[in-house]
N, C-alpha and C. Protein backbone atom coordinates (compact mmCIF):
# COMPACT_ATOMS: atom_id res chain seq x y z
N UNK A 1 -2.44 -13.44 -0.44
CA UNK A 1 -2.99 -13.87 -1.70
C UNK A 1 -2.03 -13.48 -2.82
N UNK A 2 -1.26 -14.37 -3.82
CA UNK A 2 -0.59 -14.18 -4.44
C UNK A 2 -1.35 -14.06 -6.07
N UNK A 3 -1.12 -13.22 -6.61
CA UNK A 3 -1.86 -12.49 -7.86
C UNK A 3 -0.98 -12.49 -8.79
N UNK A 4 -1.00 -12.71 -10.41
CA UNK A 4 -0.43 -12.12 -11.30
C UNK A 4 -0.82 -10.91 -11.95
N UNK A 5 -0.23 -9.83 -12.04
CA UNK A 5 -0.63 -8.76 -13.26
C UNK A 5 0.06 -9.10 -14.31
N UNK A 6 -1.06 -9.52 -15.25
CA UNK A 6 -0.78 -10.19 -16.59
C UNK A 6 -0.18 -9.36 -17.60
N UNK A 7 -0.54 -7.78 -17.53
CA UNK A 7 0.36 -6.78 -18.47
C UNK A 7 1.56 -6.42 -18.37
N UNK A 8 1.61 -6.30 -16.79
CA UNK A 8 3.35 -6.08 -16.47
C UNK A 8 4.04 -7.20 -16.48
N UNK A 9 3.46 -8.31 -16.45
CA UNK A 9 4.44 -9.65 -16.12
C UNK A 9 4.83 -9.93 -14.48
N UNK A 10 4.02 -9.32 -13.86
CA UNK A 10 4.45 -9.35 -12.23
C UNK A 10 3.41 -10.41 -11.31
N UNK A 11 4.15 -10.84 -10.19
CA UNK A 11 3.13 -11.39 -9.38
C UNK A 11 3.11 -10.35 -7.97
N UNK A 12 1.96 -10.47 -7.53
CA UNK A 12 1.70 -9.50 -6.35
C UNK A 12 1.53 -9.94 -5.39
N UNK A 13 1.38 -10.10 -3.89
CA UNK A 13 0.90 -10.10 -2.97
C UNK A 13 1.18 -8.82 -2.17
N UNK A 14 -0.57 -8.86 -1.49
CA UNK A 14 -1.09 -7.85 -0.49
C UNK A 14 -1.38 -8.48 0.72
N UNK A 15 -0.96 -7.98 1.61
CA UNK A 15 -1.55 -8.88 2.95
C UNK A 15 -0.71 -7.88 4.25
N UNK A 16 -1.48 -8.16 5.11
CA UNK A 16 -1.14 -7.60 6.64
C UNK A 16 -0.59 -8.45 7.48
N UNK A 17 -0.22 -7.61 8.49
CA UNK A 17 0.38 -8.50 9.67
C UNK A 17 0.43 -7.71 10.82
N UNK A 18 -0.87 -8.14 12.02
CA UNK A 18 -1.32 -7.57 12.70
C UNK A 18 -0.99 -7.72 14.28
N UNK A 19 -0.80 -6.48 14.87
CA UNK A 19 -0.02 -6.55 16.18
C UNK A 19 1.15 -6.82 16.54
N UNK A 20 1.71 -5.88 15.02
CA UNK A 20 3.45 -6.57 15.07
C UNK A 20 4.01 -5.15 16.02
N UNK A 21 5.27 -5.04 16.40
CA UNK A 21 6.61 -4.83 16.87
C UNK A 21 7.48 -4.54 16.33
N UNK A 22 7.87 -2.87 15.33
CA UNK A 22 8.91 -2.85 14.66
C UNK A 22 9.98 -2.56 15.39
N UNK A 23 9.66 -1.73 16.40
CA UNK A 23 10.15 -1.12 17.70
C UNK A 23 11.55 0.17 16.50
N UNK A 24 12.51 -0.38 16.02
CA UNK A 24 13.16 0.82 15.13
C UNK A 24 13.08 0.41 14.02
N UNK A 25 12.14 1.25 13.11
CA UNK A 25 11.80 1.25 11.58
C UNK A 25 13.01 1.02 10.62
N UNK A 26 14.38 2.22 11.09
CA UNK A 26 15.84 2.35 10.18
C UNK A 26 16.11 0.97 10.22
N UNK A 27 16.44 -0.29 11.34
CA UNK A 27 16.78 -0.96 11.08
C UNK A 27 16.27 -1.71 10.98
N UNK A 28 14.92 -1.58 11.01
CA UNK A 28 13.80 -2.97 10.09
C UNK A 28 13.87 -2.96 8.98
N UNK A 29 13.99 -1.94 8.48
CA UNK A 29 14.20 -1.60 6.81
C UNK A 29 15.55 -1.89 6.07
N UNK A 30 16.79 -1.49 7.25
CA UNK A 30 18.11 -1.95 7.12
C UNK A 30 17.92 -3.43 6.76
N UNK A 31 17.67 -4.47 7.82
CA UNK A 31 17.46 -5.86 7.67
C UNK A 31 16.98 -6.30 5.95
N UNK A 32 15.74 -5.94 5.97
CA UNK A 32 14.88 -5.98 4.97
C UNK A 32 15.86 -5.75 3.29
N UNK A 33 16.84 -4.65 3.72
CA UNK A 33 17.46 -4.48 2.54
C UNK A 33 18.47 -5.80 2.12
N UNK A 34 18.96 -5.79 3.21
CA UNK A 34 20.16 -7.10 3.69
C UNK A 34 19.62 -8.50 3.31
N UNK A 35 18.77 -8.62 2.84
CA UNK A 35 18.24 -10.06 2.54
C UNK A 35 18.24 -9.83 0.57
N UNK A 36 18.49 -9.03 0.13
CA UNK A 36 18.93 -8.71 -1.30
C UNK A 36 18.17 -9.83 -2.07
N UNK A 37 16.65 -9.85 -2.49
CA UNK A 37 15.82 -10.09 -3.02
C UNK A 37 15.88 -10.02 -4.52
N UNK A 38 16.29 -10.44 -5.21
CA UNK A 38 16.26 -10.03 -6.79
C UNK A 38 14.82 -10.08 -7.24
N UNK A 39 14.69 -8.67 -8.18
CA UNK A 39 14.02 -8.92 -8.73
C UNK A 39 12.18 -8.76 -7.63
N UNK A 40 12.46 -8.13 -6.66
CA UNK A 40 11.45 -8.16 -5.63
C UNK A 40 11.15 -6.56 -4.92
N UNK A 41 10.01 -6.27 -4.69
CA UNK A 41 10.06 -4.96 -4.45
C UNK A 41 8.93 -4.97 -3.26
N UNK A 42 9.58 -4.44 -2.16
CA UNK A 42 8.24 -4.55 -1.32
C UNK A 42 8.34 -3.66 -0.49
N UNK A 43 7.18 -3.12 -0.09
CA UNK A 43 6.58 -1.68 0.67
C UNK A 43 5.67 -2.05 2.03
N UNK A 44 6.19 -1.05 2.80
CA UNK A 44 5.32 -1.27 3.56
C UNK A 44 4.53 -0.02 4.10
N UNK A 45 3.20 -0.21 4.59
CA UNK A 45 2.28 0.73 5.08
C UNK A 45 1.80 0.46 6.29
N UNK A 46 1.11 1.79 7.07
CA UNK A 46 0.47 1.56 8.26
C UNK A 46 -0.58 1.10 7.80
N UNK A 47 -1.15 0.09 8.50
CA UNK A 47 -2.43 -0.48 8.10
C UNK A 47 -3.73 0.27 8.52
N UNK A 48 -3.73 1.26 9.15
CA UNK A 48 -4.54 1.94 9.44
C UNK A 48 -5.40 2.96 8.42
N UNK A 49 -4.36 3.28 7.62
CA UNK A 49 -4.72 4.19 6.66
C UNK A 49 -5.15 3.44 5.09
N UNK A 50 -4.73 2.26 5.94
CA UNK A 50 -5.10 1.74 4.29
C UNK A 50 -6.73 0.93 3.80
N UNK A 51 -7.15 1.45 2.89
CA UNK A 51 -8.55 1.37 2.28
C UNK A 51 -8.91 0.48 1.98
N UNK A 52 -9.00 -1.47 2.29
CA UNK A 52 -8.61 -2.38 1.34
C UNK A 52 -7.79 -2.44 0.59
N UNK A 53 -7.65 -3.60 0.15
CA UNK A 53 -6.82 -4.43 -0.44
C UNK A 53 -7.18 -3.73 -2.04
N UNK A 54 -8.10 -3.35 -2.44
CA UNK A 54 -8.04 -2.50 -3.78
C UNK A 54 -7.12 -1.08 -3.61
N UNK A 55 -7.09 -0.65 -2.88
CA UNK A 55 -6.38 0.88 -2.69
C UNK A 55 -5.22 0.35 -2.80
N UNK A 56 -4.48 -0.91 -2.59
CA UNK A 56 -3.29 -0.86 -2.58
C UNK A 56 -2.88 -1.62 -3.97
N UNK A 57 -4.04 -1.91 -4.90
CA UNK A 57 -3.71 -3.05 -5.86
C UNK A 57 -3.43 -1.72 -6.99
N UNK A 58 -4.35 -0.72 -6.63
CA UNK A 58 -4.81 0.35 -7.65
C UNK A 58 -3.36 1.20 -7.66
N UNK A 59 -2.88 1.57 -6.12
CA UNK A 59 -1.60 1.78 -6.15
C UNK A 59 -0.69 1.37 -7.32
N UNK A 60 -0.56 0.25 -6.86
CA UNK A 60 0.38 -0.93 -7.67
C UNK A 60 0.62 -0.46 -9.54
N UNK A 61 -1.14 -0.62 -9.45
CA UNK A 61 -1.18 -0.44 -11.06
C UNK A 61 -0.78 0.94 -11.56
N UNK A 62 -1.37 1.86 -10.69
CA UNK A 62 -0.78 3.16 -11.24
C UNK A 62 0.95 3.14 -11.21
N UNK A 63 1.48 3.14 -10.29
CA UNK A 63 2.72 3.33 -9.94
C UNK A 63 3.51 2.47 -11.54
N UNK A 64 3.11 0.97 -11.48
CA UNK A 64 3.74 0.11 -12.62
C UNK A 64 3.06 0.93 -14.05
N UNK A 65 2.33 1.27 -13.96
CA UNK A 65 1.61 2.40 -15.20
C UNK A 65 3.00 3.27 -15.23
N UNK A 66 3.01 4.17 -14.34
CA UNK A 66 3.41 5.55 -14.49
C UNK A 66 5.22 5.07 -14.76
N UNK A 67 5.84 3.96 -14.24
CA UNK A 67 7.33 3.62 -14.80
C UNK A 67 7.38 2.75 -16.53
N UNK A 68 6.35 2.43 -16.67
CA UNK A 68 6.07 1.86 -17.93
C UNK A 68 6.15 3.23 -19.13
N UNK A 69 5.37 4.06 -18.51
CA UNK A 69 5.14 5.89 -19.56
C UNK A 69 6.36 6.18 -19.21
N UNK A 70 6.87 5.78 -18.66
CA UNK A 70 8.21 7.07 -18.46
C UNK A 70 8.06 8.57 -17.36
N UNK A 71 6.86 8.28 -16.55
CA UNK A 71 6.12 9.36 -15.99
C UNK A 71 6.25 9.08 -14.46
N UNK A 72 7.15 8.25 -14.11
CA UNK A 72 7.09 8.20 -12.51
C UNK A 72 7.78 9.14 -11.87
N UNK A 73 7.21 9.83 -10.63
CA UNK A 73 7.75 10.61 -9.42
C UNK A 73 9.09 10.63 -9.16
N UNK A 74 9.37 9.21 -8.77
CA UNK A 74 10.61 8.27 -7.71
C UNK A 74 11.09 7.95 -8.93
N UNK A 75 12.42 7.49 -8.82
CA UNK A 75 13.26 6.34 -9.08
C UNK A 75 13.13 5.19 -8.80
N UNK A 76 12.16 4.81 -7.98
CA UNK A 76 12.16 3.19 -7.32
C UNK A 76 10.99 2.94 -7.21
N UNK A 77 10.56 2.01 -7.83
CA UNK A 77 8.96 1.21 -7.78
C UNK A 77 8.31 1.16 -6.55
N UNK A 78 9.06 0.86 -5.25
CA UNK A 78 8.49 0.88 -4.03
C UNK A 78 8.22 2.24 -3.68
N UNK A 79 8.79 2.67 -3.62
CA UNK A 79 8.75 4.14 -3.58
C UNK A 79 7.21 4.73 -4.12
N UNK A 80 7.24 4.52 -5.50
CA UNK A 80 6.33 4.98 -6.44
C UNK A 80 4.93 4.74 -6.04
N UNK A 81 5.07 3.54 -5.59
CA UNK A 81 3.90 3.04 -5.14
C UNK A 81 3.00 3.22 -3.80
N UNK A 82 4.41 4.05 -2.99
CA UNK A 82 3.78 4.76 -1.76
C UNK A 82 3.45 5.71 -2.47
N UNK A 83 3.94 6.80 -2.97
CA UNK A 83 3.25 8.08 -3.54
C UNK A 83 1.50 8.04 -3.84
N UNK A 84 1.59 6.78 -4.75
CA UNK A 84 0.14 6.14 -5.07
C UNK A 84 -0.53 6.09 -4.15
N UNK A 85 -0.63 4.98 -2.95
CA UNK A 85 -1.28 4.94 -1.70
C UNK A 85 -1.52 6.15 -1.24
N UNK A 86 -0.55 7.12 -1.33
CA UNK A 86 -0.75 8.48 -0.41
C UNK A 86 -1.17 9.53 -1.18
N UNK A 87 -1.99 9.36 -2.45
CA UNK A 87 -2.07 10.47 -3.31
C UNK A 87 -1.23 11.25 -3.12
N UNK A 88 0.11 11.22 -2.97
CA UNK A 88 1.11 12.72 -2.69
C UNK A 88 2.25 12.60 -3.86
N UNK A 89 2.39 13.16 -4.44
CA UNK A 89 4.16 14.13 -4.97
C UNK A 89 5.36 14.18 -4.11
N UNK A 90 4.92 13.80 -2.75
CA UNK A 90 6.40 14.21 -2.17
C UNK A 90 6.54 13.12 -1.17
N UNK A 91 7.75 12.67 -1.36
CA UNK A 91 8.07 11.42 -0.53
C UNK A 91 8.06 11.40 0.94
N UNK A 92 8.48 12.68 1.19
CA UNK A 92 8.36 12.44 2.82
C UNK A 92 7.03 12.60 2.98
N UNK A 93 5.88 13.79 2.50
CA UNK A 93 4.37 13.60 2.73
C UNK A 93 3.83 12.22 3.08
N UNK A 94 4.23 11.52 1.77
CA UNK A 94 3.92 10.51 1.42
C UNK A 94 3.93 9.01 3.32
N UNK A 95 5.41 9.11 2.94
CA UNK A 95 6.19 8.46 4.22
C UNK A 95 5.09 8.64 5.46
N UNK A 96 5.69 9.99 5.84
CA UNK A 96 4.23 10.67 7.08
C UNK A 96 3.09 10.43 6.62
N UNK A 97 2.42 10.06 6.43
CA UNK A 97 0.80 10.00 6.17
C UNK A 97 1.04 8.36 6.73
N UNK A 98 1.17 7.39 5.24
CA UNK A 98 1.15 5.79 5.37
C UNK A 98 2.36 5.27 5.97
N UNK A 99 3.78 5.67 5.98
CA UNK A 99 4.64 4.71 6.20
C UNK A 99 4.53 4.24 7.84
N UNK A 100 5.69 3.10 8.02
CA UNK A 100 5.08 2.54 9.31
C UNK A 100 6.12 3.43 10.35
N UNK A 101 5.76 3.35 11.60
CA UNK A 101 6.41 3.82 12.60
C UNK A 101 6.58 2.86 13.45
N UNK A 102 7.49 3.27 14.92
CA UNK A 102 7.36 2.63 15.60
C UNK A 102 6.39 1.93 16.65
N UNK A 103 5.04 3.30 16.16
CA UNK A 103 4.25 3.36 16.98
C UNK A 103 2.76 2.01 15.93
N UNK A 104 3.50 2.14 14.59
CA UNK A 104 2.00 1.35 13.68
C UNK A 104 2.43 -0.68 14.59
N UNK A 105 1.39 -0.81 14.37
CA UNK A 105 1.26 -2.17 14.94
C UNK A 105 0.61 -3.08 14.02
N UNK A 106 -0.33 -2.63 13.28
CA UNK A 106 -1.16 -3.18 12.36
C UNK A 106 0.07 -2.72 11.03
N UNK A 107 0.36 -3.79 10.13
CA UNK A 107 0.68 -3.31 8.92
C UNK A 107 0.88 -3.93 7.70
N UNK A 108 0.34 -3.18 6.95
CA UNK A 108 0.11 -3.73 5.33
C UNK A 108 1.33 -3.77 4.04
N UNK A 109 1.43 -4.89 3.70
CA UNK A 109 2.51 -5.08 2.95
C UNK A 109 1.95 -5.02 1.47
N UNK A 110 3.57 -5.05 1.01
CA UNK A 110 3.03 -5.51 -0.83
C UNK A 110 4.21 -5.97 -1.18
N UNK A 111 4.00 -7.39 -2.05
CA UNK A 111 5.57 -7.36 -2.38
C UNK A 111 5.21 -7.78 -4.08
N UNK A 112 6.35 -6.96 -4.78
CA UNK A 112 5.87 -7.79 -6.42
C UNK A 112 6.85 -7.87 -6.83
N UNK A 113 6.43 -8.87 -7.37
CA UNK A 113 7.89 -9.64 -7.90
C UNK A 113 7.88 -10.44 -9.43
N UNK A 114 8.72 -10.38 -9.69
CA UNK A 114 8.99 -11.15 -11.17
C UNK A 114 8.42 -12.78 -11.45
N UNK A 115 8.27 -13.07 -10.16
CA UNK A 115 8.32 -14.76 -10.25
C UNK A 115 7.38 -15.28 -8.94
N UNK A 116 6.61 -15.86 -9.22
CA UNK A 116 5.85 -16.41 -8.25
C UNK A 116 6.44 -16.96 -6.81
N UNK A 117 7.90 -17.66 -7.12
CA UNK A 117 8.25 -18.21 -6.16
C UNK A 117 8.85 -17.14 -5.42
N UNK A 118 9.63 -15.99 -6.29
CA UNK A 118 10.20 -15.11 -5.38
C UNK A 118 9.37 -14.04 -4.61
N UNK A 119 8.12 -13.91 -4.74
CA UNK A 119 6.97 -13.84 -4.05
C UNK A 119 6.66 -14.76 -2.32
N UNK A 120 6.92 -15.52 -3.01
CA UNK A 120 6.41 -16.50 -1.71
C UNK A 120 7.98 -16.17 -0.92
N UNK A 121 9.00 -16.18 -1.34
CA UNK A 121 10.28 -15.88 -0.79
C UNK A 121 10.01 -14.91 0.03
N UNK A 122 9.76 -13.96 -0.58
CA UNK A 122 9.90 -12.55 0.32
C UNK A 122 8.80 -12.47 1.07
N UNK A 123 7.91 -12.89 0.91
CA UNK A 123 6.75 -13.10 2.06
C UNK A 123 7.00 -13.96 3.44
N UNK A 124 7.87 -14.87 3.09
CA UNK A 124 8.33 -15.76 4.40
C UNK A 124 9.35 -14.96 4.86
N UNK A 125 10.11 -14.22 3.95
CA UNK A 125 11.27 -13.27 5.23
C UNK A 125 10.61 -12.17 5.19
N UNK A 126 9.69 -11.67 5.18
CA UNK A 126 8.86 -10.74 5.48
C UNK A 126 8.23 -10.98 7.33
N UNK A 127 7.37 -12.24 7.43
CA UNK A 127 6.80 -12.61 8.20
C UNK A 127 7.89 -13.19 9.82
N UNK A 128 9.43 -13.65 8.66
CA UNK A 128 10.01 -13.38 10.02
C UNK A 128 10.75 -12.51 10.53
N UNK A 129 10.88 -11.59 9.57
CA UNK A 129 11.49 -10.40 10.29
C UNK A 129 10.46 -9.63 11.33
N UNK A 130 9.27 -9.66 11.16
CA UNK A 130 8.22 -9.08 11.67
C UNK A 130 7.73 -10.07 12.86
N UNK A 131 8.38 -10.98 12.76
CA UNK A 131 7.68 -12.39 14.07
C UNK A 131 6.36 -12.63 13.69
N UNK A 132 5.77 -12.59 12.61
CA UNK A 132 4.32 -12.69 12.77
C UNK A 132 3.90 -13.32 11.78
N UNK A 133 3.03 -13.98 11.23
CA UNK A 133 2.14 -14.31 10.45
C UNK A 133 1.56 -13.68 9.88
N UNK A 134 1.27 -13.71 8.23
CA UNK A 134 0.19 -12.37 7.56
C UNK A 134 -1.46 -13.12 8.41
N UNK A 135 -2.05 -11.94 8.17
CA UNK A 135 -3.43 -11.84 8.55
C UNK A 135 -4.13 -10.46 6.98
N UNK A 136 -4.52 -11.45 6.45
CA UNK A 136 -5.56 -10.25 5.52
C UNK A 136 -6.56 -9.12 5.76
N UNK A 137 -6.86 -9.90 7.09
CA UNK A 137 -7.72 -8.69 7.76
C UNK A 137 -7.12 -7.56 8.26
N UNK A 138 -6.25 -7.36 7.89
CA UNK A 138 -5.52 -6.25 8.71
C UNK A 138 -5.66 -5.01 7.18
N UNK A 139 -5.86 -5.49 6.10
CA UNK A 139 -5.95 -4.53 4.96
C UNK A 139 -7.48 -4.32 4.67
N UNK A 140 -8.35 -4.63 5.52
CA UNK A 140 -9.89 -4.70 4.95
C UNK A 140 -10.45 -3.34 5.40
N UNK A 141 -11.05 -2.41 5.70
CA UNK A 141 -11.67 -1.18 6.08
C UNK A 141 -12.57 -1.51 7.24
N UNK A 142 -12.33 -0.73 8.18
CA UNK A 142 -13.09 -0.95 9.18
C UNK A 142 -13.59 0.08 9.65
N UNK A 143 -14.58 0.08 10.60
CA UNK A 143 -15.54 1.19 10.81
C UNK A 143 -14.33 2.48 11.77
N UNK A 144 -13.68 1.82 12.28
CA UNK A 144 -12.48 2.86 13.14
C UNK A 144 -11.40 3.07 12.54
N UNK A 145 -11.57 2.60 11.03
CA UNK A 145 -10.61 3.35 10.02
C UNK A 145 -11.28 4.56 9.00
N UNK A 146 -12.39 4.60 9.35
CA UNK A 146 -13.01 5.42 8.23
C UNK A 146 -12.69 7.08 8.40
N UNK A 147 -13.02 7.35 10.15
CA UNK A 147 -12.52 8.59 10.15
C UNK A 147 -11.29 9.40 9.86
N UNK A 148 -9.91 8.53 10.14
CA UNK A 148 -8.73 8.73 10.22
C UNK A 148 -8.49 8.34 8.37
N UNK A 149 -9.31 7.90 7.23
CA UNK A 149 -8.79 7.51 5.83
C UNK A 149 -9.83 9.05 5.53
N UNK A 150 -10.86 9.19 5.79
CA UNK A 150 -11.47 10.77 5.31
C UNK A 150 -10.44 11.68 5.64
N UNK A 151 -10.01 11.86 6.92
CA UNK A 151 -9.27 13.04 7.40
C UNK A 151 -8.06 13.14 6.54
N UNK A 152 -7.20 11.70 6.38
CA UNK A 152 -6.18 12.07 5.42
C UNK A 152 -6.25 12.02 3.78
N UNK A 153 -7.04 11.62 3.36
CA UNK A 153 -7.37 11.66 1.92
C UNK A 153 -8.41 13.22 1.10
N UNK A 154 -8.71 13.59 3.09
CA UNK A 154 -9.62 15.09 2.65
C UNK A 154 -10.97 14.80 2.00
N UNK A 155 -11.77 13.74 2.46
CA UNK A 155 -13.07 13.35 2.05
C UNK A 155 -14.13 13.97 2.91
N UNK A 156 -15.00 14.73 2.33
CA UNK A 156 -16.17 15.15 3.03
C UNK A 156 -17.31 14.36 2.99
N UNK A 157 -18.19 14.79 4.03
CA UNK A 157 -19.65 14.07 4.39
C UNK A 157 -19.94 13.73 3.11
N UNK A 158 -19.97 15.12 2.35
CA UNK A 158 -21.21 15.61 1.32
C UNK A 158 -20.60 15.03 0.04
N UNK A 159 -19.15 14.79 0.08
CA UNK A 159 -18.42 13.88 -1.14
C UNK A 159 -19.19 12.54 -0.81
N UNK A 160 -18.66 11.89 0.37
CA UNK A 160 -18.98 10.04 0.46
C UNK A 160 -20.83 10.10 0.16
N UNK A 161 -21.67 11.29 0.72
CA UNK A 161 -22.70 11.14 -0.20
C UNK A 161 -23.23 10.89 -1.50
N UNK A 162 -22.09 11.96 -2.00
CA UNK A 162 -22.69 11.90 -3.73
C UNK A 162 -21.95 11.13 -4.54
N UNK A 163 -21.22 10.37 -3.68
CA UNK A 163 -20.60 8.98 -4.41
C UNK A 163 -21.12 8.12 -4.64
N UNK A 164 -21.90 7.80 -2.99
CA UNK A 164 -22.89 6.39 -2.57
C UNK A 164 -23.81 5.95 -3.36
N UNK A 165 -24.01 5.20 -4.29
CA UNK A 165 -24.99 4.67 -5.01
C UNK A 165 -25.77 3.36 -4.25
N UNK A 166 -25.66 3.15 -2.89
CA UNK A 166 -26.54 2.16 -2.43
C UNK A 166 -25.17 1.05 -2.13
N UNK A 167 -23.96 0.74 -2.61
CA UNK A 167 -23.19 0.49 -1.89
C UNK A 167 -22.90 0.33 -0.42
N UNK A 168 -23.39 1.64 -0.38
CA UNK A 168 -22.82 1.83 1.67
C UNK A 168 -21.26 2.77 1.24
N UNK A 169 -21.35 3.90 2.34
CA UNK A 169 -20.49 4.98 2.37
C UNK A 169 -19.36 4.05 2.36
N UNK A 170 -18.30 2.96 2.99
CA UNK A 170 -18.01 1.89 3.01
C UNK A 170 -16.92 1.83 1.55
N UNK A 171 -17.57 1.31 0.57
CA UNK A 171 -17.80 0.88 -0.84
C UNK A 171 -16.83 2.71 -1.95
N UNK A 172 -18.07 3.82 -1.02
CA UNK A 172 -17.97 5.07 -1.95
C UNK A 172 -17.01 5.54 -1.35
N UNK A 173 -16.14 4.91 0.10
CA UNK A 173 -14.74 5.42 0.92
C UNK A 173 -13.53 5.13 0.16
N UNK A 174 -13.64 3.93 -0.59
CA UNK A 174 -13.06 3.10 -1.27
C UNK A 174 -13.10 4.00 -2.37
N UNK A 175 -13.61 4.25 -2.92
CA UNK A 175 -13.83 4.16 -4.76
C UNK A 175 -12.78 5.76 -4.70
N UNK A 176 -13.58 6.78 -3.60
CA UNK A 176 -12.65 8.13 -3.60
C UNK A 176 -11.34 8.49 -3.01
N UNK A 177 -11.16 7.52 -2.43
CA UNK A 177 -9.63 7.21 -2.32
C UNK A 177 -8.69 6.71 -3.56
N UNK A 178 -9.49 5.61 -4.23
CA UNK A 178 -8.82 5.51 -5.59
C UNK A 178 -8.93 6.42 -6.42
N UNK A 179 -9.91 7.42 -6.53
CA UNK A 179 -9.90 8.15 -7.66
C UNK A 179 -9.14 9.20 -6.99
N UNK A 180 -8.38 9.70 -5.79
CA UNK A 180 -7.67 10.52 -5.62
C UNK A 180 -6.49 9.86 -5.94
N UNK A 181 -6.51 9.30 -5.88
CA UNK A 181 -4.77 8.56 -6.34
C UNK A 181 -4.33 8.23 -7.66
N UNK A 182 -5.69 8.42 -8.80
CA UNK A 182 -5.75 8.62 -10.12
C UNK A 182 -5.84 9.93 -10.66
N UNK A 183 -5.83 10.68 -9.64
CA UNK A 183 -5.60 12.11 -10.07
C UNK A 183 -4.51 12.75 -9.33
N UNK A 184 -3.55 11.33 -8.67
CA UNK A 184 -2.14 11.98 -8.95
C UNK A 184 -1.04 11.93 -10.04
N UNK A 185 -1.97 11.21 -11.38
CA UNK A 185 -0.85 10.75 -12.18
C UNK A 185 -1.71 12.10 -13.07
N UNK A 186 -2.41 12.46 -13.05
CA UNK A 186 -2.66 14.21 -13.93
C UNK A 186 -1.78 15.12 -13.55
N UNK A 187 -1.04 15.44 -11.92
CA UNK A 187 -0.59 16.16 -11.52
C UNK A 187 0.69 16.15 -11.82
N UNK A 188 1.05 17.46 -12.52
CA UNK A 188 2.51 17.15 -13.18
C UNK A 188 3.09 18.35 -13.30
């Protein structure tokens, strides 16, 4: 799904691609660099850990927030924007928690870019470096992601309780994952 954020001037897409094969990450990422994208910035995550497609939009916005203030972590927007996803300060934390391995199979992208078309660009050499086709469902929350997004975000029973307003724990998994990742731009 290709999105504009109308304040930064950016277009976004979020989307997965499920049951892929990186087999060696260095030189998937090597490749990935080698296709010299102007103007294009794109990240990738294990899809496992990731909360919907809002956890990664909210990312986005903080991260493009925090280089706009003059207040970012990283040097590099992609970068920045894992920190976001991973509520963490430290890049390798960060990396270890969401980034992909050889072992992630499910995985969630983001690419933003200046220009709509160069969006759709990097999404098609995205999909063939990866052999695969996006699938959206691969960023949606699922019931065998919930334990493994509490354990690393540090969410208790008694938190996703006193979140839940009739939503569904679901909904309040979501919301405290974003608000931990809004209380990494306090941390300074």
């Amino acid at each position: 799904m290709l999105e504009r954020i109308e304040e930064f001037g950016k277009h976004l897409v979020i989307t997965g691609f499920k049951g892929v094969k990186v087999g060696n990450v260095e030189a998937f990422f090597k490749a990935m660099r080698n296709e010299k994208l102007a103007n294009v910035e794109i990240q990738f995550f294990d899809a496992q850990l990731v909360a919907t497609s809002q956890h990664l939009y909210f990312a986005v916005l903080n991260a493009l927030t925090a280089f706009k203030n003059g207040e970012s972590i990283s040097r590099n927007l992609a970068m920045e924007i894992m920190l976001y996803a991973s509520a963490q300060r430290q890049i390798r934390k960060a990396m270890k928690l969401l980034g992909i391995t050889r072992r992630s199979s499910d995985i969630a992208t983001i690419i933003l870019a200046d220009k709509p078309d160069s969006a759709k660009a990097a999404l098609s050499i995205v999909s063939q470096n990866l052999r695969a086709k996006p699938d959206d469902a691969v960023v949606e929350l699922t019931r065998g992601k919930v334990k493994s997004i509490r354990r690393v975000f540090g969410i208790s029973q008694a938190e996703l309780e006193a979140v839940c307003k009739g939503d569904g724990l679901e909904a309040a998994l979501v919301d405290l994952v974003i608000e931990r990742m809004a209380l990494l731009s306090t941390q300074r």
